[in-house]
Protein backbone atom coordinates (compact mmCIF):
# COMPACT_ATOMS: atom_id res chain seq x y z
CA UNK A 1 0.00 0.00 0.00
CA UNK A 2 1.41 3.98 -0.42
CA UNK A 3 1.58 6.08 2.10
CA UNK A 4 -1.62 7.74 1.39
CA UNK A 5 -4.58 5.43 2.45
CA UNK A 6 -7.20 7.50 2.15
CA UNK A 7 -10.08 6.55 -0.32
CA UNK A 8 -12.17 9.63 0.12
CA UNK A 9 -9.58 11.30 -1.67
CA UNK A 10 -8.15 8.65 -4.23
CA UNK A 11 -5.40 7.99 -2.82
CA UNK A 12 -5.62 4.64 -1.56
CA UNK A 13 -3.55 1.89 -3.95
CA UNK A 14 -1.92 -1.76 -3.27
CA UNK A 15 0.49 -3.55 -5.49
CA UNK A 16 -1.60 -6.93 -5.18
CA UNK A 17 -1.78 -10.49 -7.05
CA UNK A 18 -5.00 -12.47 -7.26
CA UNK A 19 -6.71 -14.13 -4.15
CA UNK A 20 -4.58 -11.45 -1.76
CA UNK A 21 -7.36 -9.33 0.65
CA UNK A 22 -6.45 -5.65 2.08
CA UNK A 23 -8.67 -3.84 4.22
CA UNK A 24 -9.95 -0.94 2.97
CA UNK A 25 -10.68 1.86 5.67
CA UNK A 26 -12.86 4.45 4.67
CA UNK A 27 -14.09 8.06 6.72
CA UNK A 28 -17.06 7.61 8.21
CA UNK A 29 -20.34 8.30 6.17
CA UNK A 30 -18.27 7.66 2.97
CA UNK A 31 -20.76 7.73 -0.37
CA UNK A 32 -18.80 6.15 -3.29
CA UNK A 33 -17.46 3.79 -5.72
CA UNK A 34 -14.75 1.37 -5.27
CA UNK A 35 -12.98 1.04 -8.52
CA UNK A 36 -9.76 -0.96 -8.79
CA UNK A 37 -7.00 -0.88 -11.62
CA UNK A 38 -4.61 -3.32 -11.81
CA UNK A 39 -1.19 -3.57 -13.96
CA UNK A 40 -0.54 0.36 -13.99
CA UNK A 41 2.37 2.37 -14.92
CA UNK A 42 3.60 5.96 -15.13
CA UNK A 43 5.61 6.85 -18.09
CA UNK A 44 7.36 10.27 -17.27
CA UNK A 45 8.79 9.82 -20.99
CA UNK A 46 5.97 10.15 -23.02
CA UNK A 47 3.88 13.53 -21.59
CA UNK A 48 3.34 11.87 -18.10
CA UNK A 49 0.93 9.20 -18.87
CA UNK A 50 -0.37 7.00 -16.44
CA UNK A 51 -2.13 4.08 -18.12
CA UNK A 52 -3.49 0.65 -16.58
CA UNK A 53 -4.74 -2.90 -18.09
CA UNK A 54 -7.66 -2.95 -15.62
CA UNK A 55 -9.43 0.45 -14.39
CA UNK A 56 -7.74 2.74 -16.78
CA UNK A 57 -9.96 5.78 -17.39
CA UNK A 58 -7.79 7.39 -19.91
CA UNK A 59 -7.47 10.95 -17.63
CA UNK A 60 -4.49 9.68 -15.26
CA UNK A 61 -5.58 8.85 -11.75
CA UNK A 62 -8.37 10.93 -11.53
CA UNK A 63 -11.07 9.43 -13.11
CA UNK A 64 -14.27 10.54 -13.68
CA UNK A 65 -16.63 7.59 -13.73
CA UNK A 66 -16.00 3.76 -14.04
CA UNK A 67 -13.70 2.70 -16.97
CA UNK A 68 -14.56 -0.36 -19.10
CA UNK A 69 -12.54 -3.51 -17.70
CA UNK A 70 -12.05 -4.11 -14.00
CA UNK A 71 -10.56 -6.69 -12.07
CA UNK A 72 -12.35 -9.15 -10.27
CA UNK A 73 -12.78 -8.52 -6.61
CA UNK A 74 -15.00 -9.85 -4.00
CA UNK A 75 -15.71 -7.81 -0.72
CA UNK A 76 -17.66 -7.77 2.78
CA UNK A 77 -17.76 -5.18 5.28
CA UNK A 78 -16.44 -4.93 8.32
CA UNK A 79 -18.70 -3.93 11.05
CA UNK A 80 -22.06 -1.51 10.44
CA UNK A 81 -24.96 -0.96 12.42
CA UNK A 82 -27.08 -3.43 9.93
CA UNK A 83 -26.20 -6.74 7.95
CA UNK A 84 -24.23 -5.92 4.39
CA UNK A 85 -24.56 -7.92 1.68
CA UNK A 86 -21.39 -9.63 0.55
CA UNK A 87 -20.31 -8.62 -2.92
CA UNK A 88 -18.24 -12.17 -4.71
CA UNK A 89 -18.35 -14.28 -7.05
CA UNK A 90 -17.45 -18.23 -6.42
CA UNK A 91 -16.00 -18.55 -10.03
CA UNK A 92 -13.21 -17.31 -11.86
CA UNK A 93 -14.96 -15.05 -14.96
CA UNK A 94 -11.58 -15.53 -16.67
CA UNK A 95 -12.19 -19.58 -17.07
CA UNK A 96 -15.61 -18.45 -18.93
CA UNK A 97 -15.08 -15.22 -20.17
CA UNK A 98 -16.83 -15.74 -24.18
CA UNK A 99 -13.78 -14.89 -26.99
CA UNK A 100 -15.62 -11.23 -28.28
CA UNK A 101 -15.12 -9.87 -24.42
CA UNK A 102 -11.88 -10.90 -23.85
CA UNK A 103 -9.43 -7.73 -22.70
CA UNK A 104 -6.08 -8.49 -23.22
CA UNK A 105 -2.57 -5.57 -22.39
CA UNK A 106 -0.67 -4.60 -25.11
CA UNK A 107 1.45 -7.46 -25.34
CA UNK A 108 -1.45 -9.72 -25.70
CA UNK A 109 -1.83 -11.09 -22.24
CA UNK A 110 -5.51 -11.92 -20.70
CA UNK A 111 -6.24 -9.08 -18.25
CA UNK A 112 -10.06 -9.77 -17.31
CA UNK A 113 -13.64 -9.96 -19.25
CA UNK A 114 -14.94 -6.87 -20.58
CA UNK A 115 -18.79 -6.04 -19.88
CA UNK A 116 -21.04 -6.98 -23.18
CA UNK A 117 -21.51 -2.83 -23.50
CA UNK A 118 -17.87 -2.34 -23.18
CA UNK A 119 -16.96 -5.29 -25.86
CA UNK A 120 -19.46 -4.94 -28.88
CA UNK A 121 -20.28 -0.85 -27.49
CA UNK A 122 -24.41 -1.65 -29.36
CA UNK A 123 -26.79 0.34 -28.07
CA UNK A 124 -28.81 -3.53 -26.82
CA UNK A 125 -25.60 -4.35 -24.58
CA UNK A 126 -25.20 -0.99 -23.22
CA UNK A 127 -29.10 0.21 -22.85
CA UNK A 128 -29.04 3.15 -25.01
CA UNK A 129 -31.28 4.60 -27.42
CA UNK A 130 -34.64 2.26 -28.02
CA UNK A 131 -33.21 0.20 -25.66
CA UNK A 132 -33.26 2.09 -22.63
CA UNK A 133 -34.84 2.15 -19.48
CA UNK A 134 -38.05 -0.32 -19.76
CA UNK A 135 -36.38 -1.85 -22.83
CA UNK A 136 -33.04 -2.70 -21.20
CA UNK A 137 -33.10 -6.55 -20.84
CA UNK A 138 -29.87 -9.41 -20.40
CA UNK A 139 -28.02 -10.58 -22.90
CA UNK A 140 -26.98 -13.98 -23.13
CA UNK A 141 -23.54 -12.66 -21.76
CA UNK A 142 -25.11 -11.06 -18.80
CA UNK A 143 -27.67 -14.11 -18.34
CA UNK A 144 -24.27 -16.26 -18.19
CA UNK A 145 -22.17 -14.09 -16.23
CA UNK A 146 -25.21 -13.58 -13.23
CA UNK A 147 -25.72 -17.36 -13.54
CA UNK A 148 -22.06 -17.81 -11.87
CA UNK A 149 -22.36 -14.75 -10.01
CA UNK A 150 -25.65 -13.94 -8.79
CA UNK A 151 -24.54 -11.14 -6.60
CA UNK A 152 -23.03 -8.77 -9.35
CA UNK A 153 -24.78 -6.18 -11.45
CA UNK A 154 -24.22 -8.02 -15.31
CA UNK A 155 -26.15 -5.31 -17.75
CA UNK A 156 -26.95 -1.77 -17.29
CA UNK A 157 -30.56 -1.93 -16.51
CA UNK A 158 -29.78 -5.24 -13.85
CA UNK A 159 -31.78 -4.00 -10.82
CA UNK A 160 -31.34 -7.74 -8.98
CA UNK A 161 -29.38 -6.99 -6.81
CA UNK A 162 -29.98 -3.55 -5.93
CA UNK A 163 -26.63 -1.13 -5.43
CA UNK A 164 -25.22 -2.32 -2.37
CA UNK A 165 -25.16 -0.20 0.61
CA UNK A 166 -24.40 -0.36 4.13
CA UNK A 167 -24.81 1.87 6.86
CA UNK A 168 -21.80 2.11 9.41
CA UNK A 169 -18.99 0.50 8.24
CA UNK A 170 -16.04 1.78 8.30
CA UNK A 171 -14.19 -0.57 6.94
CA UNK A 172 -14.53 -3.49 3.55
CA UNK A 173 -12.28 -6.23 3.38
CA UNK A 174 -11.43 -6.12 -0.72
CA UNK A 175 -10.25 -9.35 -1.78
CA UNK A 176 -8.73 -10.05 -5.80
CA UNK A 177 -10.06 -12.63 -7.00
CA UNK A 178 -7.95 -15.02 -9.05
């Protein structure tokens, strides 16, 4: 981990292999995202770029929103005034991962499974246009992918689960998956 824990800010970050856990402490009454990039480098070189395989957002380390291809992770709170749903998935997505979602790093190398939306980027996969809102349905990607892991959110419009939240905790035990 760097010397700067502090995910409120951004600036938390661990140098971690698959099926390592950290605990992640957060401020109290923290509202956000946890978005992980893996494989990252700054190149000081070329205009100070700071690229990733997994989480790269394209705007160096301050992103903006989620990027397309994240690592997989698994995580549970640690304490909270009420029970917190446990966010994992029993199977490795990069055993299954279909051929057209496959991200791979510049040299070729499998870095995890792309959403449908991020893959084939039609407005179907991604809910857009006439298929927004009411019209958003699963794919057979998503239908596959929440058939292994019926915790995670698999399309845009997938409302089963609902967002996770939990009240209290101060702390989420973040665990790469392998």
């Amino acid at each position: 981990m760097n010397q700067n824990n502090d995910p409120s800010t951004g600036e938390f970050s661990a140098e971690r292999g698959s099926g390592v856990e950290e605990i992640l402490s957060t401020p109290d009454k923290l509202t956000g995202s946890i978005w992980l990039w893996t494989g990252c480098s700054y190149d000081s070189f070329f205009n100070f770029t700071f690229t990733c395989e997994t989480g790269d957002c394209g705007a160096g380390v301050d992103c903006q929103g989620p990027s397309s291809t994240y690592p997989p992770v698994g995580g549970t709170s640690v304490g909270g005034s009420r029970p917190c749903p446990v966010a994992d998935c029993a199977r490795n997505i990069g055993d299954v991962c279909p051929a057209p979602l496959v991200a791979t790093n510049k040299n070729g190398a499998y870095v995890g499974c792309n959403s449908a939306c991020d893959a084939l980027k039609d407005p179907q996969s991604c809910c857009t246009g006439d298929f927004a809102e009411a019209a958003c349905q699963p794919n057979d990607y998503s239908k596959r992918f929440k058939d292994l892991c019926n915790m995670a959110h698999t399309y845009p419009g997938d409302s089963n689960p609902p967002v996770y939240k939990c009240s209290g905790a101060t702390s989420y035990t973040i665990r790469f998956c392998p």
